[in-house]
Every structure is written in structure tokens, then in C-alpha cells.
PDB file of N, CA and C in Angstrom:
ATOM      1  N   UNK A   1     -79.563 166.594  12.470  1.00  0.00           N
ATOM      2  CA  UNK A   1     -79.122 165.288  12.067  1.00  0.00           C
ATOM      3  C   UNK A   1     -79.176 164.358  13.270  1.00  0.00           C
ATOM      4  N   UNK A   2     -79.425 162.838  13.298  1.00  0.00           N
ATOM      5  CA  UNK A   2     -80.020 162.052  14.107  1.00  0.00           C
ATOM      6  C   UNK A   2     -78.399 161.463  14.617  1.00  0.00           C
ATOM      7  N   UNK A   3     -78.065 161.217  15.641  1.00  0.00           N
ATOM      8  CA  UNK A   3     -77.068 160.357  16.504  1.00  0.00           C
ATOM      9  C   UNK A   3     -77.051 159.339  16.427  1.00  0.00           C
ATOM     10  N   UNK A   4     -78.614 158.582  15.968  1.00  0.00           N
ATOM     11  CA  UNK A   4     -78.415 157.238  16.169  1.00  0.00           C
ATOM     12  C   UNK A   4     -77.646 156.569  15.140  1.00  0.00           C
ATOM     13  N   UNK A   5     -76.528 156.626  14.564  1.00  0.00           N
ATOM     14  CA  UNK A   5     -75.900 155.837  14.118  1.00  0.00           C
ATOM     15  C   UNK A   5     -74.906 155.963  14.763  1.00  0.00           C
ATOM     16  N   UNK A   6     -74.228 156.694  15.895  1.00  0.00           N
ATOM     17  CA  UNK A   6     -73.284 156.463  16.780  1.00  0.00           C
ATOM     18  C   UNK A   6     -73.522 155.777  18.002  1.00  0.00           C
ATOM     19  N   UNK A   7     -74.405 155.198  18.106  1.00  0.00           N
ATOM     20  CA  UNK A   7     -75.142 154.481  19.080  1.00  0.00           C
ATOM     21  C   UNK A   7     -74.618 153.298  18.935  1.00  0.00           C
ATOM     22  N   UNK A   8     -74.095 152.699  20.257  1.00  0.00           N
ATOM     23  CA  UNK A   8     -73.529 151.487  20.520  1.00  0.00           C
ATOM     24  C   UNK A   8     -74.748 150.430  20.500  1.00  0.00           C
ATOM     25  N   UNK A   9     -74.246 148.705  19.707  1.00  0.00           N
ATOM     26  CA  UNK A   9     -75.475 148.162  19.794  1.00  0.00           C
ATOM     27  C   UNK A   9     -74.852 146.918  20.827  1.00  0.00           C
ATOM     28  N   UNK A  10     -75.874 146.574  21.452  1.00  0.00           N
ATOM     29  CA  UNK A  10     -75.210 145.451  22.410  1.00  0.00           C
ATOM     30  C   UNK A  10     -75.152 144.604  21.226  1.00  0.00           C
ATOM     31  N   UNK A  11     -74.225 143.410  21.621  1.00  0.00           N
ATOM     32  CA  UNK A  11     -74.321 141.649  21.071  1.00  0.00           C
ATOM     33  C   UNK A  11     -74.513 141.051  22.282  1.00  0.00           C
ATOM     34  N   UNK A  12     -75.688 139.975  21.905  1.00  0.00           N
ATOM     35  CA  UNK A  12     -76.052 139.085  22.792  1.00  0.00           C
ATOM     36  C   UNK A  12     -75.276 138.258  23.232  1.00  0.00           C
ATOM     37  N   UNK A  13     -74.705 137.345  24.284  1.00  0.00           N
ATOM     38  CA  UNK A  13     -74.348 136.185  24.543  1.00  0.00           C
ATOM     39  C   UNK A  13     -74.401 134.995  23.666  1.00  0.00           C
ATOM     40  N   UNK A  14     -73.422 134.516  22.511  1.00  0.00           N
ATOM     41  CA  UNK A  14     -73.960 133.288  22.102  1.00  0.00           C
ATOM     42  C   UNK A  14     -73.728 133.520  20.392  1.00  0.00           C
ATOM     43  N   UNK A  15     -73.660 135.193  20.033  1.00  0.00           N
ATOM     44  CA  UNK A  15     -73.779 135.521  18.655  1.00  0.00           C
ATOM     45  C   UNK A  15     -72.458 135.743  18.362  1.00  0.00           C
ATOM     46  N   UNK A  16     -71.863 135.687  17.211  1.00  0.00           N
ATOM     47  CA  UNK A  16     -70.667 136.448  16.721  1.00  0.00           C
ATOM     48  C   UNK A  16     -70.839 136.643  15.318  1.00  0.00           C
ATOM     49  N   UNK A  17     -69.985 138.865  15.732  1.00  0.00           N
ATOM     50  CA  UNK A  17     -70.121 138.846  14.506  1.00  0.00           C
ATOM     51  C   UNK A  17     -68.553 139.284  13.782  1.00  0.00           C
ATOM     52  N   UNK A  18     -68.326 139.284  12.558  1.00  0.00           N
ATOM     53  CA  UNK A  18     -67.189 139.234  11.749  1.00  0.00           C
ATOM     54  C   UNK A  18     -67.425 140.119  10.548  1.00  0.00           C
ATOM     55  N   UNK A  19     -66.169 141.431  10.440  1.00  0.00           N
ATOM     56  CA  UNK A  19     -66.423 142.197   9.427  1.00  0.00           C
ATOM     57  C   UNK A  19     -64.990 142.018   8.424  1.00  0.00           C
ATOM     58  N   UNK A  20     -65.007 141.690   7.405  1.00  0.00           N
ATOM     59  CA  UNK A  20     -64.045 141.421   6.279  1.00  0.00           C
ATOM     60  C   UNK A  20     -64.207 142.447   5.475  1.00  0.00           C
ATOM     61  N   UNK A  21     -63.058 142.353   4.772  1.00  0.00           N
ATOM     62  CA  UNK A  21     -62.517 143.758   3.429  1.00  0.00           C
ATOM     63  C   UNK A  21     -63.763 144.289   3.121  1.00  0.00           C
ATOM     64  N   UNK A  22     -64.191 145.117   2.533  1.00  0.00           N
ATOM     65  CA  UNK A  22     -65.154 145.226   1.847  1.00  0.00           C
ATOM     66  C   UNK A  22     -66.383 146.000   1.886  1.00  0.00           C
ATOM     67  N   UNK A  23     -66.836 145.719   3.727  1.00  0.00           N
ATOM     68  CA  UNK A  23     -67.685 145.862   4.743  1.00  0.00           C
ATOM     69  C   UNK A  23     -68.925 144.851   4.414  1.00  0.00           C
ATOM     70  N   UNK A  24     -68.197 143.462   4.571  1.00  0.00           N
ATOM     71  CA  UNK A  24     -68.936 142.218   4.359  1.00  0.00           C
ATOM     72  C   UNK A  24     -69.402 141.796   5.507  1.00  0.00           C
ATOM     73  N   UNK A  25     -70.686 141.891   6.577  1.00  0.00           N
ATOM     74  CA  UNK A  25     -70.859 141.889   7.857  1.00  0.00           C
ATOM     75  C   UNK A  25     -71.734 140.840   7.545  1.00  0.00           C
ATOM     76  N   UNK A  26     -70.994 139.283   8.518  1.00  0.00           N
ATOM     77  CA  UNK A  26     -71.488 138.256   8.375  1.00  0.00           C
ATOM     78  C   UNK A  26     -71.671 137.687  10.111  1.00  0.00           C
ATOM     79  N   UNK A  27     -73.077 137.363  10.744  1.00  0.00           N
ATOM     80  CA  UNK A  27     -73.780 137.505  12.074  1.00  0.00           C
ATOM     81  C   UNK A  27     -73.655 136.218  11.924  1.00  0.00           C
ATOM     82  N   UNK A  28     -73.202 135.278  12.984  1.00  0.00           N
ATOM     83  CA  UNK A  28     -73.616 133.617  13.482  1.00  0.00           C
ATOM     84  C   UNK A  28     -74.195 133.787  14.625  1.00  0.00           C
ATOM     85  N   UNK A  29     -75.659 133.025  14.933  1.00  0.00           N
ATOM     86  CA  UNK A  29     -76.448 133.058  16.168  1.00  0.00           C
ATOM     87  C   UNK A  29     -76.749 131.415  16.540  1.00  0.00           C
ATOM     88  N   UNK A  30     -77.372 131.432  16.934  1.00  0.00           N
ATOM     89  CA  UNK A  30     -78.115 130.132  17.469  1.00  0.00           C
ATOM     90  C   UNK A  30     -79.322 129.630  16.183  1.00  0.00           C
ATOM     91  N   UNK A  31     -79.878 130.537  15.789  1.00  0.00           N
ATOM     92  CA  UNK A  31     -80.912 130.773  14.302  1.00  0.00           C
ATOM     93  C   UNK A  31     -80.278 130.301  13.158  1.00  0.00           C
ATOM     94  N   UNK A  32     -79.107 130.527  12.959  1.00  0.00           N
ATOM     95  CA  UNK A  32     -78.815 130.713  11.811  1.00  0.00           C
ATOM     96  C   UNK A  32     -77.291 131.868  11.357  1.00  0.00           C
ATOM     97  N   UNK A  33     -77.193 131.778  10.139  1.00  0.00           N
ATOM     98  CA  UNK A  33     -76.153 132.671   9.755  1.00  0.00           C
ATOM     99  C   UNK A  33     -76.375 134.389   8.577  1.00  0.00           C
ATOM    100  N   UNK A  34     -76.239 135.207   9.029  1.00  0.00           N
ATOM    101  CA  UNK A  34     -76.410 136.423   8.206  1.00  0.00           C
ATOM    102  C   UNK A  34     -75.539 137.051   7.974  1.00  0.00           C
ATOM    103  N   UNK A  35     -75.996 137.268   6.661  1.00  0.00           N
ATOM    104  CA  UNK A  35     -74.527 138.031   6.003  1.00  0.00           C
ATOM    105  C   UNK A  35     -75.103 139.320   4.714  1.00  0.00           C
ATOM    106  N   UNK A  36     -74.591 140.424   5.205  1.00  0.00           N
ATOM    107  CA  UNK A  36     -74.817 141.438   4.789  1.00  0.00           C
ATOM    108  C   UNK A  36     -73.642 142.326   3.759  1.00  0.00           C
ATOM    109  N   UNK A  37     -73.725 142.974   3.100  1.00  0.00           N
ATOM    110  CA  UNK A  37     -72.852 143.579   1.985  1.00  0.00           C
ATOM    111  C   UNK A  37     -73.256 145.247   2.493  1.00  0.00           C
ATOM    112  N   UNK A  38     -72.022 146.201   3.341  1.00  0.00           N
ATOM    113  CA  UNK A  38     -73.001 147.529   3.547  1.00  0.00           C
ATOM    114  C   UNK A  38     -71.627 148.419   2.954  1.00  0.00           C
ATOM    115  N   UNK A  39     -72.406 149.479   2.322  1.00  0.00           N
ATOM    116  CA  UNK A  39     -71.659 150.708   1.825  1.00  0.00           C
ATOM    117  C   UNK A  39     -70.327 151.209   2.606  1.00  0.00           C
ATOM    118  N   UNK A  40     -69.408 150.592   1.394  1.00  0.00           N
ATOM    119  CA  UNK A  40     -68.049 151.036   1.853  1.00  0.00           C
ATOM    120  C   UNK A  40     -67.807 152.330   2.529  1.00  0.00           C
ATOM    121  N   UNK A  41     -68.728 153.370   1.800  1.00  0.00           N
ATOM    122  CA  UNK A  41     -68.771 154.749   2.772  1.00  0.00           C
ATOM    123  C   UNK A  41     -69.254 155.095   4.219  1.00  0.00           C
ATOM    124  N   UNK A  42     -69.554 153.756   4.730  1.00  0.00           N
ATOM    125  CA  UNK A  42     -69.936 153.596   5.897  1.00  0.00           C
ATOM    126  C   UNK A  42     -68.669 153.278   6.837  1.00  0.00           C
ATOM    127  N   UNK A  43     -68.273 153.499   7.895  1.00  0.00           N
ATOM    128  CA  UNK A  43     -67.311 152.609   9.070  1.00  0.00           C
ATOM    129  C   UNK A  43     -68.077 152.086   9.625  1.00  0.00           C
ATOM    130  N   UNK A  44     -66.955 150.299   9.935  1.00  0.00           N
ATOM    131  CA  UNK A  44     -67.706 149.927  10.800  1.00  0.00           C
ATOM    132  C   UNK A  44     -66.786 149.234  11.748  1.00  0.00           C
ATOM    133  N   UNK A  45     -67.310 149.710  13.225  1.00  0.00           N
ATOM    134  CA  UNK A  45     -66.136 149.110  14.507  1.00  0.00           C
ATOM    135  C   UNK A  45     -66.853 148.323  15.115  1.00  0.00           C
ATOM    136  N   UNK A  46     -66.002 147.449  15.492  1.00  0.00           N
ATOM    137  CA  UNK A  46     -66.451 146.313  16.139  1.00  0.00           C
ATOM    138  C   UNK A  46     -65.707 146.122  17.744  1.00  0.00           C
TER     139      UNK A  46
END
């Protein structure tokens, strides 16, 4: 089985990101805004 999902990801300078109830992971950059919906059976730390 692969590790890389325990793999730390950098954040750039400039981005923020925000995780709400749900595991509603919504990214603000300089680009633009992203917002993702990921499987509650997932954790996610920030």
C-alpha cells in the first residue's frame, strides 16, 4: 500500500485553505477560488 497520502503538502505563500463540516475543502489563491466536496471517509488536517 502507497504512503503517499500521508505525505505532507506544502501551501504556497499567498493561498488559503479552509475545511468546513462535511469535508467541504474550499482553496483561495491569487487565480481564483476552489472548492471541492471529498469523502467523509477521508481525514483531513490542516
Amino acid at each position: 500500500m502507497s504512503r503517499i497520502g500521508k505525505a505532507a503538502i506544502s501551501i504556497p505563500s499567498g493561498v488559503t485553505i479552509n475545511v468546513s463540516k462535511g469535508n467541504l475543502v474550499t482553496v483561495k489563491g491569487t487565480r481564483g477560488t476552489l472548492s471541492e466536496q471529498i469523502n467523509p471517509d477521508l481525514s483531513i488536517k490542516l
